[in-house]
Protein backbone atom coordinates (compact mmCIF):
# COMPACT_ATOMS: atom_id res chain seq x y z
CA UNK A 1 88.24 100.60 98.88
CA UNK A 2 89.50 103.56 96.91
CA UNK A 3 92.90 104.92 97.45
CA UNK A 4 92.37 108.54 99.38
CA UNK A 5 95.42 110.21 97.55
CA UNK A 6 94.11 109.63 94.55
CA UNK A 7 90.37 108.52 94.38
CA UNK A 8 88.71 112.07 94.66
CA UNK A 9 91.49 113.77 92.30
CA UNK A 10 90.52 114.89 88.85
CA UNK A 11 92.38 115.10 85.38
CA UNK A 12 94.25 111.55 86.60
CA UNK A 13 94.32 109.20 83.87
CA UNK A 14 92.42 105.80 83.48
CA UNK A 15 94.67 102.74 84.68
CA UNK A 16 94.99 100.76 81.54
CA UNK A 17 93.63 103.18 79.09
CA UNK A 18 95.84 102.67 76.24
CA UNK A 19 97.89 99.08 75.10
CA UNK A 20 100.83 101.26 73.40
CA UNK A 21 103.06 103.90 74.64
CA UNK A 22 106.04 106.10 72.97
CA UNK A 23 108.06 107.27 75.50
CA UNK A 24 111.27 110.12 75.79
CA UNK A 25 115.01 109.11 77.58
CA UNK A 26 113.73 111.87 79.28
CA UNK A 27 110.76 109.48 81.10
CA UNK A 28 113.02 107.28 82.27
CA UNK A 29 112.99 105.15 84.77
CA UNK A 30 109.68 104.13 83.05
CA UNK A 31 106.70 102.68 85.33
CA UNK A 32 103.19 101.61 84.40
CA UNK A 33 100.87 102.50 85.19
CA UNK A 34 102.15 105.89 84.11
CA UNK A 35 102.52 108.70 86.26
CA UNK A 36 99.15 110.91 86.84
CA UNK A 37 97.64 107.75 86.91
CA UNK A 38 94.70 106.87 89.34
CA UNK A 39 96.08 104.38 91.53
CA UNK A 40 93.38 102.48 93.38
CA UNK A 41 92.14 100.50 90.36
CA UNK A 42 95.12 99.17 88.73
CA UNK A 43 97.92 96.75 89.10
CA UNK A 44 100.86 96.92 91.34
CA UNK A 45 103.37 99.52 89.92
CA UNK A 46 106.45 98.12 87.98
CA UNK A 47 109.00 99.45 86.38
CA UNK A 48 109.04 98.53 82.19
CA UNK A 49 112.68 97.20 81.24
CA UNK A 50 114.09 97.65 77.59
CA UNK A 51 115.20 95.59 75.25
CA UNK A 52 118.14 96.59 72.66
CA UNK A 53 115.47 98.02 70.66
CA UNK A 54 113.83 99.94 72.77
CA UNK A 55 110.91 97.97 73.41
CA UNK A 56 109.69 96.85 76.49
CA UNK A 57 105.96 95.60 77.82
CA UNK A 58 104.05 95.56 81.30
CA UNK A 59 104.29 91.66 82.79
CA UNK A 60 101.15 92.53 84.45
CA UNK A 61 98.59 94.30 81.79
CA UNK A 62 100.51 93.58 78.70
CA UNK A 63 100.97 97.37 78.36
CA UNK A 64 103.74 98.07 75.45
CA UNK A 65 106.00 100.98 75.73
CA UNK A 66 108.60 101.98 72.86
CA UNK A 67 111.41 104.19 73.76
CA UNK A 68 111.79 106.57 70.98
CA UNK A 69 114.80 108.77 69.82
């Protein structure tokens, strides 16, 4: 059953749509899915955790995010 906050929005993105991410300091905390993102169809939110290289990847779609400069 679709979610009714955010099943008969428009402009929300696709859950999932894209495997990589670049993301700000600004973003952060980082979650995916991303904000603006329709909720009913996708995973569980989570929050993405760094490395020391600014990388860090979904546990649940596989999802990478980089945190860039």
């Amino acid at each position: 059953m679709p979610n009714p906050h955010t099943a008969t929005q428009t402009g929300l993105r696709l859950p999932n749509e894209k495997n990589q991410y670049e993301v700000t300091e600004d973003e952060l905390p980082v979650h995916c899915p991303l904000a603006g993102t329709s909720l009913w169809n996708s995973h569980p939110q989570v929050y993405i955790a760094f490395d020391s290289h600014g990388w860090g990847k979904c546990p649940y779609c596989g999802a990478e995010y980089q945190l860039k400069a």
